[in-house]
Structures are given as C-alpha cells and as structure tokens.
Protein backbone atom coordinates (compact mmCIF):
# COMPACT_ATOMS: atom_id res chain seq x y z
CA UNK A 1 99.04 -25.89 -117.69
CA UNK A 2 101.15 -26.33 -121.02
CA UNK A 3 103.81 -28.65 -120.93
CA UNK A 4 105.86 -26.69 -122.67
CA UNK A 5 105.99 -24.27 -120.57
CA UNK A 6 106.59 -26.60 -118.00
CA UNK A 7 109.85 -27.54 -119.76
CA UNK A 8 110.88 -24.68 -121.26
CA UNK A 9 112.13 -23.63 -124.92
CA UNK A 10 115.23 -25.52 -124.14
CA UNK A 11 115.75 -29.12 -126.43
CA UNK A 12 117.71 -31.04 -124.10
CA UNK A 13 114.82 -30.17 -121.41
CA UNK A 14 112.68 -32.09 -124.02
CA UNK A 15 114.81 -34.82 -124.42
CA UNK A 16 115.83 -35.60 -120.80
CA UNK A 17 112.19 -35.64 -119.50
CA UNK A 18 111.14 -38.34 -122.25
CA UNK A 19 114.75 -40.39 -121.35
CA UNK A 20 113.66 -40.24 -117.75
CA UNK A 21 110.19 -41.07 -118.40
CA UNK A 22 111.06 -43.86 -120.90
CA UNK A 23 113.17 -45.48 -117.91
CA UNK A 24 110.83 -45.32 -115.39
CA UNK A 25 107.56 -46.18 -117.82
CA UNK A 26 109.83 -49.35 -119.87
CA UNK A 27 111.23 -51.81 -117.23
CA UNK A 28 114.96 -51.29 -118.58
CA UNK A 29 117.62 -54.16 -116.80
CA UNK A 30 120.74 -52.58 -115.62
CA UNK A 31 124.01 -54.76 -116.06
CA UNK A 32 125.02 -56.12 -113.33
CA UNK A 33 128.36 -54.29 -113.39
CA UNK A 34 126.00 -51.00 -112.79
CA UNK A 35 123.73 -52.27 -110.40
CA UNK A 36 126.81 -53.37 -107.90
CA UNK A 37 127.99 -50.02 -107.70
CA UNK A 38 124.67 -48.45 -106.78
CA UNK A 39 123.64 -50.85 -104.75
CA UNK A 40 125.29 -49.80 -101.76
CA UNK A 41 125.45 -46.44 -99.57
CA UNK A 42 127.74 -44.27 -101.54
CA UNK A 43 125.81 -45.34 -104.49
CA UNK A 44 122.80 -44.36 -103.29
CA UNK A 45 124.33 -40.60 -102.19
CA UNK A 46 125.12 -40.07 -105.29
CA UNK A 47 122.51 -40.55 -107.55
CA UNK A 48 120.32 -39.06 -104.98
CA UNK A 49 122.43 -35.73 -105.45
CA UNK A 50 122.60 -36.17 -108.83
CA UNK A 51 118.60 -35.76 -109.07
CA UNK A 52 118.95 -33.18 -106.58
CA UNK A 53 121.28 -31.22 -108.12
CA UNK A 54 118.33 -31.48 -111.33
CA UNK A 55 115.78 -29.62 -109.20
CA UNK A 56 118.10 -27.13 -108.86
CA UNK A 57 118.61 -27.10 -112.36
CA UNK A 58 114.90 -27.50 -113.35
CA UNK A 59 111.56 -28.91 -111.02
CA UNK A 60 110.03 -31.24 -113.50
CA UNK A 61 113.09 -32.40 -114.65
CA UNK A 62 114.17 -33.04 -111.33
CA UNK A 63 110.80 -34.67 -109.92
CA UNK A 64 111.18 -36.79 -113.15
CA UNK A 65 114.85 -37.52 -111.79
CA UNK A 66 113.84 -38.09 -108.25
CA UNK A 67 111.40 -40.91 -109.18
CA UNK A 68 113.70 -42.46 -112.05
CA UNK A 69 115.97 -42.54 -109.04
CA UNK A 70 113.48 -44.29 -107.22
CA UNK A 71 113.05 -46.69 -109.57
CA UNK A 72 116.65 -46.77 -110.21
CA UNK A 73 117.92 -48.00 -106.90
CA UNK A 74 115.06 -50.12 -106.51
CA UNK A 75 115.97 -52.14 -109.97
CA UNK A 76 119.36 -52.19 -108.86
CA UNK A 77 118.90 -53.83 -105.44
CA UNK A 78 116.22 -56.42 -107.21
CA UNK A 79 119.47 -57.64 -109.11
CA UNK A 80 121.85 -57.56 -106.72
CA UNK A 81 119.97 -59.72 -104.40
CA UNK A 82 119.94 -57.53 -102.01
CA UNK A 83 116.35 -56.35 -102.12
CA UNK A 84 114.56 -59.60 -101.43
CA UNK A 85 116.96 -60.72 -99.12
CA UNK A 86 115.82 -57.71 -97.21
CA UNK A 87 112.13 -58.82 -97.47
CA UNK A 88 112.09 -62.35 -97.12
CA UNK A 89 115.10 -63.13 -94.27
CA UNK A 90 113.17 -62.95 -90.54
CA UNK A 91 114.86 -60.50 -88.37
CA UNK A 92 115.91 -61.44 -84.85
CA UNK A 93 113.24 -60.45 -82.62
CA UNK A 94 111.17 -62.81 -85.42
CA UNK A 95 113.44 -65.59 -85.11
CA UNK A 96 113.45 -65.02 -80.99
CA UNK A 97 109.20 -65.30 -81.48
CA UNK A 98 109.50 -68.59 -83.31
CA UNK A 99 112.07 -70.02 -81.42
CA UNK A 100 109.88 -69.41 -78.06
CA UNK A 101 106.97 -70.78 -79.53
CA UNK A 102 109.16 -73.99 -80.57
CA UNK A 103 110.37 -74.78 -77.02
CA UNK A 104 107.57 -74.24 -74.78
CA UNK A 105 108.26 -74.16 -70.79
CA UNK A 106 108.88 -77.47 -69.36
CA UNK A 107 107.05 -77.46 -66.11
CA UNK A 108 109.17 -78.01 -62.68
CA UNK A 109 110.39 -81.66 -62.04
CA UNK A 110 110.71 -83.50 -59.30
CA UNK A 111 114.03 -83.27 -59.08
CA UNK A 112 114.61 -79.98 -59.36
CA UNK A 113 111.99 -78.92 -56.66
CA UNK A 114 114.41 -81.25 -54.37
CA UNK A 115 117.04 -79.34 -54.94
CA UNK A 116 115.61 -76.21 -54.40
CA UNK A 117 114.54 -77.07 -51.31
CA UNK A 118 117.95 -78.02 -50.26
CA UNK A 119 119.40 -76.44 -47.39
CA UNK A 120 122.92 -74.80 -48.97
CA UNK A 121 126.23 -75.43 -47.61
CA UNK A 122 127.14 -72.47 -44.91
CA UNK A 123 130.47 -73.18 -44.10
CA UNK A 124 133.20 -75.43 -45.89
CA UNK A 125 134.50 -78.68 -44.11
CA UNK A 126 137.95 -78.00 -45.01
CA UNK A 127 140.22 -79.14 -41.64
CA UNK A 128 144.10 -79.09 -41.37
CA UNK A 129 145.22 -83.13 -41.75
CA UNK A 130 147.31 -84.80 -38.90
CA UNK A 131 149.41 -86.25 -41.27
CA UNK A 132 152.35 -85.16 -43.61
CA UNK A 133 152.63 -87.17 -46.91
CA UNK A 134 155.85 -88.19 -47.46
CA UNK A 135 157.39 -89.75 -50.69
CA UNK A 136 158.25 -93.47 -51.30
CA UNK A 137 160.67 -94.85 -53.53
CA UNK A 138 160.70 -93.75 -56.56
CA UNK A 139 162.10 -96.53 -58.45
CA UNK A 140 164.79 -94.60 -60.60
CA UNK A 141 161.78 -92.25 -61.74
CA UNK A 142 162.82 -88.44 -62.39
CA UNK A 143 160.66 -86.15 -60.87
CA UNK A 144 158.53 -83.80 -62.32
C-alpha cells in the first residue's frame, strides 16, 4: 500500500499525521496547566471525541489520533500524580489481606471459655422495696 494514498492529496492530511506521530514517537511534557484539565473525566470525553470525530474525518488520521490520545491521557495522568497513585496505593480488600495476616487468631482463653459456659440470667431480680425514701433536712439547700 502507498502511503499516499493512505493520506490522500490533501496537505494538512500530511501534516497532521507527522504532528501526531511526532507526539506520540518524541516524549513531549505537557504543562501542568494542560495536564489538570485532562486529567479528569470530562477531559478524557473529550479528547476521546475529538479523535473520534478524526475517524470520521479520515481512518489513519484518526487511528494516529486515537493512539496520540492514548498516549496523551496517559502523559497527563503521569504528571498529575494521579497515575502512580493509582498503581502503587493497595486497595482495600489488599489492605483487609495484610491486616489479617498481621493479627492472627488468638486462641480461646480461659476466661472466656468460663464465661461461655455461664448459665445466663432468665429472669431479673427486680422486687418492689418496703420502704419509701423520704427527704432529710436540707440545710438551706435549693433543690434541683
């Protein structure tokens, strides 16, 4: 197949596919400025339907823009932070694992077998009293 043919007679054909390919061949650094606003979902959408408005538009050019895409949100969330801290930071059912394995099972005491053998308390012991307190002096106290 002919490349050219591939591309078309069209210049700016030309000139986009060696832009795209010089970004994704050249590690290029994106400010930072950039980076934060495609580094998060609504970043993402969008330059994902940019290069999928480019297949529309042309398939190399927008294979080319699909994996400078790729590459783009990938750079971007290696200089956000966000990347690694994806990679490297344990998720919970890891943390759970290592946490289990950290405090093994205790076997049962002595103690506790005692009180599981316990007989429980079936009824309470709670009895009306013969008596009816009754205040002393007070002493000039208020009451309360």
């Amino acid at each position: 197949m002919n490349l050219s043919k591939l591309l078309g007679n069209k210049p700016q054909n030309h000139l986009l596919a060696i832009l795209l390919t010089v970004f994704v061949v050249f590690d290029i650094q994106l400010p930072l400025s950039i980076a934060v606003l495609i580094d998060n979902v609504l970043g993402k959408i969008i330059v994902i339907g940019i290069a999928l408005s480019l297949m529309k538009y042309d398939r190399l050019i927008g294979i080319l823009a699909l994996v400078a895409c790729i590459v783009l949100i990938e750079r971007a969330s290696n200089i956000t932070g966000s990347g690694p801290l994806v990679n490297f930071l344990p998720n919970e059912s890891t943390k759970h694992k290592e946490m289990v394995a950290m405090n093994p099972e205790f076997p049962v005491s002595l103690e506790e077998e005692v009180i599981q053998k316990m007989l429980p308390y079936t009824t309470p012991d709670f009895t009306d009293p013969e008596f009816k307190p009754i205040q002393e002096k007070v002493h000039d106290a208020e009451r309360v």
